[in-house]
PDB file of N, CA and C in Angstrom:
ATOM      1  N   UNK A   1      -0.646  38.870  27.982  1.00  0.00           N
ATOM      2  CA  UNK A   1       0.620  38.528  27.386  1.00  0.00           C
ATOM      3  C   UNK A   1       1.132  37.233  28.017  1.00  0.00           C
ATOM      4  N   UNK A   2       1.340  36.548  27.374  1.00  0.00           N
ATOM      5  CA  UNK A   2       1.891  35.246  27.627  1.00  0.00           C
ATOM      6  C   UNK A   2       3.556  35.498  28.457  1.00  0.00           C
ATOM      7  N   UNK A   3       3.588  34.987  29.711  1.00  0.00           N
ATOM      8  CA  UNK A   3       5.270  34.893  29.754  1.00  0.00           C
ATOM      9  C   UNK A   3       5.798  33.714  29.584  1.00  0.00           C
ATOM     10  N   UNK A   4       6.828  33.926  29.136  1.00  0.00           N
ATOM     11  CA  UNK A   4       7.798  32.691  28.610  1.00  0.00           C
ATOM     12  C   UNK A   4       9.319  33.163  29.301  1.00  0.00           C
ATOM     13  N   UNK A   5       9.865  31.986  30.322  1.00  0.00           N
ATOM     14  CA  UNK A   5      10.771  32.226  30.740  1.00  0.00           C
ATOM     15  C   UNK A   5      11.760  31.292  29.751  1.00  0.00           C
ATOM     16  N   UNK A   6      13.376  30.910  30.195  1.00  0.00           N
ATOM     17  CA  UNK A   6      13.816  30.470  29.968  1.00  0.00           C
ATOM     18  C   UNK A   6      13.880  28.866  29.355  1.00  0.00           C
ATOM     19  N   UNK A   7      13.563  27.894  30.895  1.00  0.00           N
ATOM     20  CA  UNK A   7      13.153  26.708  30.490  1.00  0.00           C
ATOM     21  C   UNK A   7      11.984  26.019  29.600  1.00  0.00           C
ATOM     22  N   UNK A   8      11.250  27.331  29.377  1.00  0.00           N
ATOM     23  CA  UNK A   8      10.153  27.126  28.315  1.00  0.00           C
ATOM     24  C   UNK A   8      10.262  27.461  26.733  1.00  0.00           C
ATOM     25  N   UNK A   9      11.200  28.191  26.849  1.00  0.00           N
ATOM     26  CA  UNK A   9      11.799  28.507  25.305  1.00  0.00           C
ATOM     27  C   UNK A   9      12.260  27.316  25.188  1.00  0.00           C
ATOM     28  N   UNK A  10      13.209  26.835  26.249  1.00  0.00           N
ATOM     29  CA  UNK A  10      13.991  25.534  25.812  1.00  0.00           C
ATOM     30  C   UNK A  10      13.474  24.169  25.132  1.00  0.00           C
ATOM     31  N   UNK A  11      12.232  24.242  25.978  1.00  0.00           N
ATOM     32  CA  UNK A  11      10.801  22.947  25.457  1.00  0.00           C
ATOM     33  C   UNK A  11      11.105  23.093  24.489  1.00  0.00           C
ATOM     34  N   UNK A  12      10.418  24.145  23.573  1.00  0.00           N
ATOM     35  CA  UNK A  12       9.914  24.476  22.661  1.00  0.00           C
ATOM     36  C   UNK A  12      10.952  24.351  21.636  1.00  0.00           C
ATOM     37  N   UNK A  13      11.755  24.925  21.912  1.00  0.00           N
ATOM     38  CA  UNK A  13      12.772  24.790  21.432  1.00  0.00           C
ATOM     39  C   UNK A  13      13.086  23.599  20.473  1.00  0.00           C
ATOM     40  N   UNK A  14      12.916  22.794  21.323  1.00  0.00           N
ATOM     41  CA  UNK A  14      13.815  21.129  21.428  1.00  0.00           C
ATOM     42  C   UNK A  14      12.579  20.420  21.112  1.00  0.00           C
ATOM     43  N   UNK A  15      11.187  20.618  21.180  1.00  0.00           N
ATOM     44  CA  UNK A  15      10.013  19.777  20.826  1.00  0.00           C
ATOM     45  C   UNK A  15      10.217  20.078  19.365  1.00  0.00           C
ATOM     46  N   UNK A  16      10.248  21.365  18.835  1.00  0.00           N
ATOM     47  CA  UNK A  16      10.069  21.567  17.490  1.00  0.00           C
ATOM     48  C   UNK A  16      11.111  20.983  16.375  1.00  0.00           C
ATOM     49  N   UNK A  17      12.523  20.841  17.257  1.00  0.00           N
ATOM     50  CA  UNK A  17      13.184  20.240  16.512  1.00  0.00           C
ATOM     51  C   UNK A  17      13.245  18.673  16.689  1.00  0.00           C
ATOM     52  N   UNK A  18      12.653  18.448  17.373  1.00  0.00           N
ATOM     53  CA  UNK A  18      12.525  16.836  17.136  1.00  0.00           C
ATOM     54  C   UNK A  18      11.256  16.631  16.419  1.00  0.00           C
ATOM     55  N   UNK A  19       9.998  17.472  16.309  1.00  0.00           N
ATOM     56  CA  UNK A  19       9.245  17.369  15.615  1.00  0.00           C
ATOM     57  C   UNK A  19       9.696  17.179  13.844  1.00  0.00           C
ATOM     58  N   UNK A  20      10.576  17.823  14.038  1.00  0.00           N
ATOM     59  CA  UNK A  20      11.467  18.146  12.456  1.00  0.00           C
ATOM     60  C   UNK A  20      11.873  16.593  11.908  1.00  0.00           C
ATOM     61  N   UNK A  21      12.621  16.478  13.341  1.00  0.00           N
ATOM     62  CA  UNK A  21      13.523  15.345  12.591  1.00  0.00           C
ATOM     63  C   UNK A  21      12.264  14.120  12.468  1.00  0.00           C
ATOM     64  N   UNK A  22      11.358  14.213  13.387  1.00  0.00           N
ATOM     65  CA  UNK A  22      10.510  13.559  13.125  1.00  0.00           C
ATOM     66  C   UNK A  22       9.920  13.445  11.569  1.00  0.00           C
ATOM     67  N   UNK A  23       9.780  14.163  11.244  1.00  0.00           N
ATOM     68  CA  UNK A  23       8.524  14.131   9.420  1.00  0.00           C
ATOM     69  C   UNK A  23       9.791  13.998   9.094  1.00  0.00           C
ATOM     70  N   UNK A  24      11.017  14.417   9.193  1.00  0.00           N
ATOM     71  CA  UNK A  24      11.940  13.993   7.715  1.00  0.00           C
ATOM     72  C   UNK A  24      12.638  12.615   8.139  1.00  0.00           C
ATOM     73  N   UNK A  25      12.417  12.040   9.236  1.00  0.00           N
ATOM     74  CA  UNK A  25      12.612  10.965   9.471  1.00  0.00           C
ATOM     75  C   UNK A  25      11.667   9.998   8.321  1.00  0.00           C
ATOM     76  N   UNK A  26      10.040  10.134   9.039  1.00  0.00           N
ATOM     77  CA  UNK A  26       8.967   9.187   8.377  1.00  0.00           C
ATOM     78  C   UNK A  26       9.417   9.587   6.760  1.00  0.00           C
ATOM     79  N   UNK A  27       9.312  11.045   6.486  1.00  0.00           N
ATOM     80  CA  UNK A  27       9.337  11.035   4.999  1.00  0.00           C
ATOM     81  C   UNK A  27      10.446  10.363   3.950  1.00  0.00           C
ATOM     82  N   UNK A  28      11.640  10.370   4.895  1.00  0.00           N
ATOM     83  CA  UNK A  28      12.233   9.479   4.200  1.00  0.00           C
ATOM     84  C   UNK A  28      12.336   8.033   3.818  1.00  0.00           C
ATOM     85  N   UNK A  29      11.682   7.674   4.958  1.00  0.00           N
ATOM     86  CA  UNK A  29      11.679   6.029   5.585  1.00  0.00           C
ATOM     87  C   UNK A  29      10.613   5.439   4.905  1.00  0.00           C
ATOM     88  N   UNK A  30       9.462   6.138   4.907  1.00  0.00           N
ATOM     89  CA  UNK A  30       7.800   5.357   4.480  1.00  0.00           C
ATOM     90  C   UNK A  30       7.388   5.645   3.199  1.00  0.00           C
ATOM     91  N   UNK A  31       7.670   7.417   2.803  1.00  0.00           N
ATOM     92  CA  UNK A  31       7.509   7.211   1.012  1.00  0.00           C
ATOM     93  C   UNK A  31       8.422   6.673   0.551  1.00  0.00           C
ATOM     94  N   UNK A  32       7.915   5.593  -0.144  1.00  0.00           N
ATOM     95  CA  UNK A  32       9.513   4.857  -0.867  1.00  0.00           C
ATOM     96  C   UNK A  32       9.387   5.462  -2.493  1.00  0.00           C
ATOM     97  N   UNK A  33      10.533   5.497  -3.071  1.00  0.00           N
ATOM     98  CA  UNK A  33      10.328   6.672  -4.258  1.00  0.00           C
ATOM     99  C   UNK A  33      10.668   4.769  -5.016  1.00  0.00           C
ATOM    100  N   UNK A  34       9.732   4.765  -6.500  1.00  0.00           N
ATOM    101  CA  UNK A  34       9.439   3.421  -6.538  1.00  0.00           C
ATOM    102  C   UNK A  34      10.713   3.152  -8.320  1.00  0.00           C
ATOM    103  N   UNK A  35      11.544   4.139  -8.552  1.00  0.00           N
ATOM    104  CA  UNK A  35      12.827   4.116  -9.132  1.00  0.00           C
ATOM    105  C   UNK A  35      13.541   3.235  -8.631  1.00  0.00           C
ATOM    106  N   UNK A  36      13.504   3.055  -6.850  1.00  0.00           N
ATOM    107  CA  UNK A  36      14.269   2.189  -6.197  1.00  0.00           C
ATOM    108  C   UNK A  36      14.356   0.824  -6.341  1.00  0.00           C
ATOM    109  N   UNK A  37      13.432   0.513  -6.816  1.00  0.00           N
ATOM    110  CA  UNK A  37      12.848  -1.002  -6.623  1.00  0.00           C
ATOM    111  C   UNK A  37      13.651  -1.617  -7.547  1.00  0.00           C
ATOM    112  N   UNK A  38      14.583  -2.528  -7.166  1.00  0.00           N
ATOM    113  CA  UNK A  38      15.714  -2.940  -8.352  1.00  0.00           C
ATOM    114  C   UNK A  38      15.268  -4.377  -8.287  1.00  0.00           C
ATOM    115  N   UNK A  39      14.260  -5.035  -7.519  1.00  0.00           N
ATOM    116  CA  UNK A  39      13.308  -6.634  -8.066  1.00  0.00           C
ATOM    117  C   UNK A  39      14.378  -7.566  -7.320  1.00  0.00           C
ATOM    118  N   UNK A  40      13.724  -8.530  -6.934  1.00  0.00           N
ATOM    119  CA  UNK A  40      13.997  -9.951  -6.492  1.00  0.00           C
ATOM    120  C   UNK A  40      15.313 -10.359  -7.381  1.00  0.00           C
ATOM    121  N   UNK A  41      16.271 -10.841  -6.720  1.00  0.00           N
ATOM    122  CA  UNK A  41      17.251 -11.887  -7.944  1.00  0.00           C
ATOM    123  C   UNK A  41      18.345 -10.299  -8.264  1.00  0.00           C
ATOM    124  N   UNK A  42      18.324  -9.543  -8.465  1.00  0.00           N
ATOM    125  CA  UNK A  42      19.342  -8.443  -8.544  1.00  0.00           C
ATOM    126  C   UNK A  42      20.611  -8.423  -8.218  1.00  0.00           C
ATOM    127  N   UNK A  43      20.523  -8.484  -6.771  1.00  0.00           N
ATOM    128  CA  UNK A  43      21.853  -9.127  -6.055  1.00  0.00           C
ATOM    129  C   UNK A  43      22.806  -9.936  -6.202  1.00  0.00           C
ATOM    130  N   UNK A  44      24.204 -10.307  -6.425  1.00  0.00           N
ATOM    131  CA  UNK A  44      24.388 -11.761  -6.539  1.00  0.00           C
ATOM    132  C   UNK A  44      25.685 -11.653  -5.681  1.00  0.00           C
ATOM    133  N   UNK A  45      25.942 -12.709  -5.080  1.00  0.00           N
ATOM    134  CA  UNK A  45      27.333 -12.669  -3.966  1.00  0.00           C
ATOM    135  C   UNK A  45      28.588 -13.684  -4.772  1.00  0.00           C
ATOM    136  N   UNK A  46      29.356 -13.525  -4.477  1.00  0.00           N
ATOM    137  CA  UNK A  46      30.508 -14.373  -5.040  1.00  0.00           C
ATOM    138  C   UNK A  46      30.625 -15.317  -4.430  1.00  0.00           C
ATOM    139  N   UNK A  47      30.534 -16.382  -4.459  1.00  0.00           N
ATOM    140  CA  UNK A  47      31.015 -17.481  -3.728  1.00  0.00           C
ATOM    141  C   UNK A  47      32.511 -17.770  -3.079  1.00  0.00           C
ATOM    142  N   UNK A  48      33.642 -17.121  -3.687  1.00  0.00           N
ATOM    143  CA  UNK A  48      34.843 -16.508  -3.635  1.00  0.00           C
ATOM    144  C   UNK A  48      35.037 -16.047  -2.211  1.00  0.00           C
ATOM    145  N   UNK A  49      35.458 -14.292  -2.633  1.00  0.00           N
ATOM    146  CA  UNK A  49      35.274 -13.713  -1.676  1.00  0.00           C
ATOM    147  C   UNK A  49      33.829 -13.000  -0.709  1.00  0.00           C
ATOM    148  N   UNK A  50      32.702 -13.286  -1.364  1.00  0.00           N
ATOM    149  CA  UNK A  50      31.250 -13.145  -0.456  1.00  0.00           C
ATOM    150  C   UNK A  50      30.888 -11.288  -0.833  1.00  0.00           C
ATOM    151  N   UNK A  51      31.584 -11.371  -1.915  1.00  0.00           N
ATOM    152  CA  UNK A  51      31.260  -9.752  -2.187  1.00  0.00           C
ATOM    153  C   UNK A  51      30.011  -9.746  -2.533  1.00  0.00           C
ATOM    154  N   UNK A  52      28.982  -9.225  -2.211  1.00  0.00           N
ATOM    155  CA  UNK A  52      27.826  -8.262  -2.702  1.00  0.00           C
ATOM    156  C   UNK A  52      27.982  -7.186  -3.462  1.00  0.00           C
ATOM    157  N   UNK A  53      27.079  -7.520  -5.143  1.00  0.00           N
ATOM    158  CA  UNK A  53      27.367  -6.930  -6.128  1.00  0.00           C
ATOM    159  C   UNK A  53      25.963  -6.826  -6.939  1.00  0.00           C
ATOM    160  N   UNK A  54      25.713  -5.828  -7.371  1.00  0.00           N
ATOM    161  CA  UNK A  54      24.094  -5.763  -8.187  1.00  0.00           C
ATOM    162  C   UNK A  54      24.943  -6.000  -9.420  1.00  0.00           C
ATOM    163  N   UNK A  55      24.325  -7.235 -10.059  1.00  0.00           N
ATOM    164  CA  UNK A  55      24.040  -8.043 -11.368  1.00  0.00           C
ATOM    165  C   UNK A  55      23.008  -6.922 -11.953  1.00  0.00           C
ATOM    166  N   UNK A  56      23.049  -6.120 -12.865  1.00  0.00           N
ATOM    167  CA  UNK A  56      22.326  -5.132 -13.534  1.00  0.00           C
ATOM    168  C   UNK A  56      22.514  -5.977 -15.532  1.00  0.00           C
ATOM    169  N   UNK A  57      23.457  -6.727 -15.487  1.00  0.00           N
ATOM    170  CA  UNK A  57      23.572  -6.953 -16.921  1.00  0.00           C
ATOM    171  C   UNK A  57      22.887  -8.044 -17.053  1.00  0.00           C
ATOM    172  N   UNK A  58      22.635  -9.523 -16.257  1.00  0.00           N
ATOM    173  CA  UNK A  58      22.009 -10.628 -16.386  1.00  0.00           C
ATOM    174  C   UNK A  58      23.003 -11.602 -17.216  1.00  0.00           C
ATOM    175  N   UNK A  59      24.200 -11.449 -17.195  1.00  0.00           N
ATOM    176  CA  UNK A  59      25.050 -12.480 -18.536  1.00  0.00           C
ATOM    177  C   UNK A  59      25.164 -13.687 -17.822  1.00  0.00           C
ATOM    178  N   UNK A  60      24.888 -14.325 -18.355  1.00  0.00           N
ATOM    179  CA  UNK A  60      25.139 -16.266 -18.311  1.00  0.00           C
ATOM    180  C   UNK A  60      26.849 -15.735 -17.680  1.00  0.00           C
ATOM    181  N   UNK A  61      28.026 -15.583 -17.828  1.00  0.00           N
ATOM    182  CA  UNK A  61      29.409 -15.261 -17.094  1.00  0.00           C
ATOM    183  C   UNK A  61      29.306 -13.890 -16.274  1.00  0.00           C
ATOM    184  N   UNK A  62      29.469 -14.100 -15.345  1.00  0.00           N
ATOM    185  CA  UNK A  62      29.670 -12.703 -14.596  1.00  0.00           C
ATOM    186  C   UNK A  62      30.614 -12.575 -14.081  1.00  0.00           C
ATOM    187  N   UNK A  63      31.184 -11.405 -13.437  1.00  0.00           N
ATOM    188  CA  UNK A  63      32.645 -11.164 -13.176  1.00  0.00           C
ATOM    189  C   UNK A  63      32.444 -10.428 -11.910  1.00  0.00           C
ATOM    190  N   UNK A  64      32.932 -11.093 -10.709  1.00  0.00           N
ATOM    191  CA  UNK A  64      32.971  -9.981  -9.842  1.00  0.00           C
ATOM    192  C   UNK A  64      33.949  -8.915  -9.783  1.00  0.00           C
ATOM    193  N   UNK A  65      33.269  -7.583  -8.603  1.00  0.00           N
ATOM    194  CA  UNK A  65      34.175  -6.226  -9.331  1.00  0.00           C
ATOM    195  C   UNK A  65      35.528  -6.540  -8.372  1.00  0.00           C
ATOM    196  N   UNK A  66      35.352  -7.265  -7.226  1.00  0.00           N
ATOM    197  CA  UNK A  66      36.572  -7.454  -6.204  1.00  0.00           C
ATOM    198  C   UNK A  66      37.589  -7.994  -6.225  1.00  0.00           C
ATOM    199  N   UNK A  67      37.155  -9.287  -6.803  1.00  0.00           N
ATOM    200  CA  UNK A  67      38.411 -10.233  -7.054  1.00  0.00           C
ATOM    201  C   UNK A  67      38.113 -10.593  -7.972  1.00  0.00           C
ATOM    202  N   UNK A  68      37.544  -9.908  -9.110  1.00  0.00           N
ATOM    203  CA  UNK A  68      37.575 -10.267 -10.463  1.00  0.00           C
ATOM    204  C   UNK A  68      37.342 -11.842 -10.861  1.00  0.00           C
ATOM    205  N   UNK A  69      36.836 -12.628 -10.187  1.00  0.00           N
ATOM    206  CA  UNK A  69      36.871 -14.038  -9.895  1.00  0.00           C
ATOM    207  C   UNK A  69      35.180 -14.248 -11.748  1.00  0.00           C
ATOM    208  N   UNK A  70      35.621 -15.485 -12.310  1.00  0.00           N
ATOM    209  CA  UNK A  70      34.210 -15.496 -13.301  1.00  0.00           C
ATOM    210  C   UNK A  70      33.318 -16.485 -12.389  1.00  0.00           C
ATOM    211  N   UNK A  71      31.624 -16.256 -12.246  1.00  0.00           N
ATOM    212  CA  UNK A  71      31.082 -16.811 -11.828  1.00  0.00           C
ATOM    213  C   UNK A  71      30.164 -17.424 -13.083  1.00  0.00           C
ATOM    214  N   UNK A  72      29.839 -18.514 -12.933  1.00  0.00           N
ATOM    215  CA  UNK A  72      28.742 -19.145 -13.571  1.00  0.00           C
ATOM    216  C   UNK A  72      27.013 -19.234 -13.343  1.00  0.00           C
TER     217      UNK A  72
END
């Protein structure tokens, strides 16, 4: 029979849960789910106030959502 005192439950304990956070760490981080991929040029900042805003429509006038400012 194996004994297991206290400070050895604790290892174990604490290895397994960092083992945990470990894989759902990588799994979140390294499979990239590829829905995500919103492409080069997406982004666009205001020259204004410097807001960062995903351009999803592409219009020749765009409007930022912050200060409503029209960009060209």
């Amino acid at each position: 029979m194996i004994a297991l005192d206290l400070i050895s439950a604790a290892s174990l304990l604490l290895s397994f849960f960092l083992f945990l956070v470990f894989s759902l760490w990588i799994r979140y981080n390294f499979i990239k789910d590829k829905k995500a991929d919103y492409g080069i040029g997406s982004f666009e900042q205001c020259p204004y106030c410097t807001h960062i805003f995903f351009d999803y429509l592409k219009d020749t006038v765009r409007v930022c959502p912050k200060c409503k400012s029209l960009l060209g």
